[in-house]
Protein backbone atom coordinates (compact mmCIF):
# COMPACT_ATOMS: atom_id res chain seq x y z
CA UNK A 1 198.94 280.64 152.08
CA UNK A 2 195.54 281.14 153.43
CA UNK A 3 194.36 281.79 148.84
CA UNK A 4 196.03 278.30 148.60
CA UNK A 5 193.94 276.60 151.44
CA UNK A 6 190.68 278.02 149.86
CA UNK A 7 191.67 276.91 146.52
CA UNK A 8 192.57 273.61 148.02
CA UNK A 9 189.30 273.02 150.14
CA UNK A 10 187.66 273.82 146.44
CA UNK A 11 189.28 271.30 144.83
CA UNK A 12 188.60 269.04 147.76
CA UNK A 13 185.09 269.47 147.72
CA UNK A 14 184.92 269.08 143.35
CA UNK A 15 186.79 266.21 144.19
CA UNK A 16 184.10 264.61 146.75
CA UNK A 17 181.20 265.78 144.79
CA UNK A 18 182.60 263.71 141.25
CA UNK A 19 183.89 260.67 144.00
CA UNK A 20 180.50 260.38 145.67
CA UNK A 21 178.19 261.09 142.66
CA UNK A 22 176.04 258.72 140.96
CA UNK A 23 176.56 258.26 136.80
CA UNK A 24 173.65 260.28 136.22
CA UNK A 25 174.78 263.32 138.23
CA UNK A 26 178.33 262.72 136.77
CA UNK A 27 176.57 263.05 133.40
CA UNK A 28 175.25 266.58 134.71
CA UNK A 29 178.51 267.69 135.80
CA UNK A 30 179.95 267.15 132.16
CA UNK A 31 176.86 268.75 130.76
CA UNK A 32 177.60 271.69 132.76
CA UNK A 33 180.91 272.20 132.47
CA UNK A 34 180.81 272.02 129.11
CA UNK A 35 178.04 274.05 129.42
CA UNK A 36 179.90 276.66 131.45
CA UNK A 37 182.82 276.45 128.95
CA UNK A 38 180.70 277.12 125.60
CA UNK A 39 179.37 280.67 127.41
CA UNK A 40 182.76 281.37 128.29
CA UNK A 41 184.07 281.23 125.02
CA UNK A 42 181.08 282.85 123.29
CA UNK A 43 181.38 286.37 125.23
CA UNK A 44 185.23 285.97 124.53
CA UNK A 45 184.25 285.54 120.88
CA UNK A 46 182.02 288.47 120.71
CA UNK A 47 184.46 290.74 122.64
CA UNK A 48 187.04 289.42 119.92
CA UNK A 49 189.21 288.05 122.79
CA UNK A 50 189.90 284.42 120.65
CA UNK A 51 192.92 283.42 122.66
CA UNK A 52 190.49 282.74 125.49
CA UNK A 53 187.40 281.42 123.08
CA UNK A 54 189.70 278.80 122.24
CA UNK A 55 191.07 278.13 125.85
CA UNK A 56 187.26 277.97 126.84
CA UNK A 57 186.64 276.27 123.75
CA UNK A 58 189.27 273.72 124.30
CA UNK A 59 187.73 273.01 127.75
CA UNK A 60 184.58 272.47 126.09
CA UNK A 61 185.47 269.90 123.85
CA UNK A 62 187.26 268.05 126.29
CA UNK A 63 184.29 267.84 128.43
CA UNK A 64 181.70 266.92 125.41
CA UNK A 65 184.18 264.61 124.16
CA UNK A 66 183.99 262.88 127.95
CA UNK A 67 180.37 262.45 127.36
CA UNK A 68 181.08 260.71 124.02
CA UNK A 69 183.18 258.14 126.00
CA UNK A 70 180.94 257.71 129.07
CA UNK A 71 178.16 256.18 126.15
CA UNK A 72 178.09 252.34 126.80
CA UNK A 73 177.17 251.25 123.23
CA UNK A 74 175.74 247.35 125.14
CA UNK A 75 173.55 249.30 126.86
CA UNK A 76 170.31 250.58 124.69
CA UNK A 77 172.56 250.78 121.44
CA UNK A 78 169.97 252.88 119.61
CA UNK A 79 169.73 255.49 122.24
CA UNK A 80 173.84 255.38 122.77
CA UNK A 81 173.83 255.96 118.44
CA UNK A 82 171.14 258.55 119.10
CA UNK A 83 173.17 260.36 121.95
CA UNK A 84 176.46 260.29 120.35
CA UNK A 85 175.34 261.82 117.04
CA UNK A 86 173.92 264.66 118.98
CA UNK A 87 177.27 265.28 120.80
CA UNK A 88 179.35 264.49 117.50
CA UNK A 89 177.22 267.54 116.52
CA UNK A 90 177.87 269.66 119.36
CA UNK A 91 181.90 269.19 119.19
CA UNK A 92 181.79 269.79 115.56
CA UNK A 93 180.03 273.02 116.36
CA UNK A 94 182.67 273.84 118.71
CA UNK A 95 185.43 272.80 116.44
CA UNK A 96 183.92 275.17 113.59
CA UNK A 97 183.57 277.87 116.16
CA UNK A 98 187.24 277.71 116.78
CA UNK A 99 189.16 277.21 113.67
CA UNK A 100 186.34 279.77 111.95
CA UNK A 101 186.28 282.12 115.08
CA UNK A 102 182.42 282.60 114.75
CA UNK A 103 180.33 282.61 117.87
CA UNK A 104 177.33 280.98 115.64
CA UNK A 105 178.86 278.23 115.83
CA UNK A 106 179.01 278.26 119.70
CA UNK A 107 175.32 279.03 120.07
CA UNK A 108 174.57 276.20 118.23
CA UNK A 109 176.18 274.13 120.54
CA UNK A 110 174.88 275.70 123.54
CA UNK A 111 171.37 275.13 122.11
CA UNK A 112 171.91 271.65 121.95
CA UNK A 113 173.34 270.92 125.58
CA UNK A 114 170.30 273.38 127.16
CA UNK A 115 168.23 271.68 125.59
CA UNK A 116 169.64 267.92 126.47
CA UNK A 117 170.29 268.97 130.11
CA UNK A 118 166.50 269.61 130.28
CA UNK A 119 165.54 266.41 128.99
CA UNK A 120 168.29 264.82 131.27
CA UNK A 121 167.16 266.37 134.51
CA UNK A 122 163.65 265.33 133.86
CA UNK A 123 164.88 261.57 133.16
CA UNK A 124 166.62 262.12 136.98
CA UNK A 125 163.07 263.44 138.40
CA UNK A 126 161.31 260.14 136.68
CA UNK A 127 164.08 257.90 137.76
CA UNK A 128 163.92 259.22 141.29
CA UNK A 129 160.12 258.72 141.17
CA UNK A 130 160.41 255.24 140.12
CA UNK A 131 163.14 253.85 142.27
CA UNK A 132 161.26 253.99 145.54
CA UNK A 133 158.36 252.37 143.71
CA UNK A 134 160.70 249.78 142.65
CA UNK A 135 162.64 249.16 146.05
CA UNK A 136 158.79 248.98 148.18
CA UNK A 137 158.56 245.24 145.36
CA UNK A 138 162.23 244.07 146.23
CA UNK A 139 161.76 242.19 149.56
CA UNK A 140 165.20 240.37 149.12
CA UNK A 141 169.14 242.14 148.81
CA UNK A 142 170.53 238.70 148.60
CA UNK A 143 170.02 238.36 144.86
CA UNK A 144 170.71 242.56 144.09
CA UNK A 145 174.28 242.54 142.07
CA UNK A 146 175.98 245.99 142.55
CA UNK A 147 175.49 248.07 138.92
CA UNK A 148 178.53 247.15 136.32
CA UNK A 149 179.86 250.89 136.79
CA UNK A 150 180.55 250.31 140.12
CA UNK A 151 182.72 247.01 139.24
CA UNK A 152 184.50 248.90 137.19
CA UNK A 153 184.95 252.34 139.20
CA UNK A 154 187.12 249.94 141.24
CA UNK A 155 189.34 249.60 138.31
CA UNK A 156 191.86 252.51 138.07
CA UNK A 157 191.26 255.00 135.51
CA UNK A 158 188.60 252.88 134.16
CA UNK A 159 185.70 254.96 131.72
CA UNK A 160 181.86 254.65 133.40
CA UNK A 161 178.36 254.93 131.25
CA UNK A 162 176.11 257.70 131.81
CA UNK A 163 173.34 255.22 130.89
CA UNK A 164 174.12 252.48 134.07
């Protein structure tokens, strides 16, 4: 009982931490999981254990395909068409990696989301740099709308961008 209580106070705390988070650190999480997920399946690939590659590769995908989804193509189309090629690449990779079982295919992928999550953290560091500049000009709340992702958080179920 006391395994399940741990496992439960886990999955509480997962659960607070993706409840609480703003859309940029939700767009970390995904990167990280799927992250975590790739490297996972790429030392099951080289220890020729593909049952679990393509769990971990299954896991993967999921999570890249949850970035695809979070893009908000009326927000800063060209960067949303820029951002979904890159992870259209990066499940294709994984794909290939699975039905081919070749861990190339995995690196590739990996490569990709290192190398986003870099440039994503440092857009967090210059957002969090700007914001207090911006909130020291904004004398009035009376005319601040809340952001549309939290409208629509209120919906159930309802998809969020990364980009708002």
């Amino acid at each position: 009982m006391r395994g399940a209580t741990k496992a439960m106070n886990g999955t509480d705390y997962i659960e607070n931490q993706v409840l609480t988070a703003k859309p940029h650190q939700l767009h970390l999480m995904v990167v990280d999981g799927a992250l975590r997920f790739a490297r996972k399946a790429a030392l099951a690939a080289e220890e020729k254990h593909f049952e679990q590659a393509h769990f971990a590769l299954d896991r993967s995908r999921d999570l890249v395909a949850e970035l695809i989804g979070g893009l908000d193509p009326s927000q800063q189309p060209e960067m949303v068409d820029q951002l979904k090629a890159l992870f259209v690449f990066v499940y294709e990779n994984l794909h290939h990696a699975d039905v081919k079982q070749d861990a190339r295919y995995i690196q590739n992928a990996i490569k990709v989301l290192e190398i986003h999550r870099e440039s994503w953290c440092e857009l967090i560091e210059q957002i969090q740099v700007e914001i207090p500049e911006q909130s020291a000009i904004i004398h009035s709340h009376d005319s601040l709308q809340p952001p549309h992702h939290m409208e629509k958080a209120e919906q159930p179920h309802q998809s969020r961008s990364w980009l708002t």
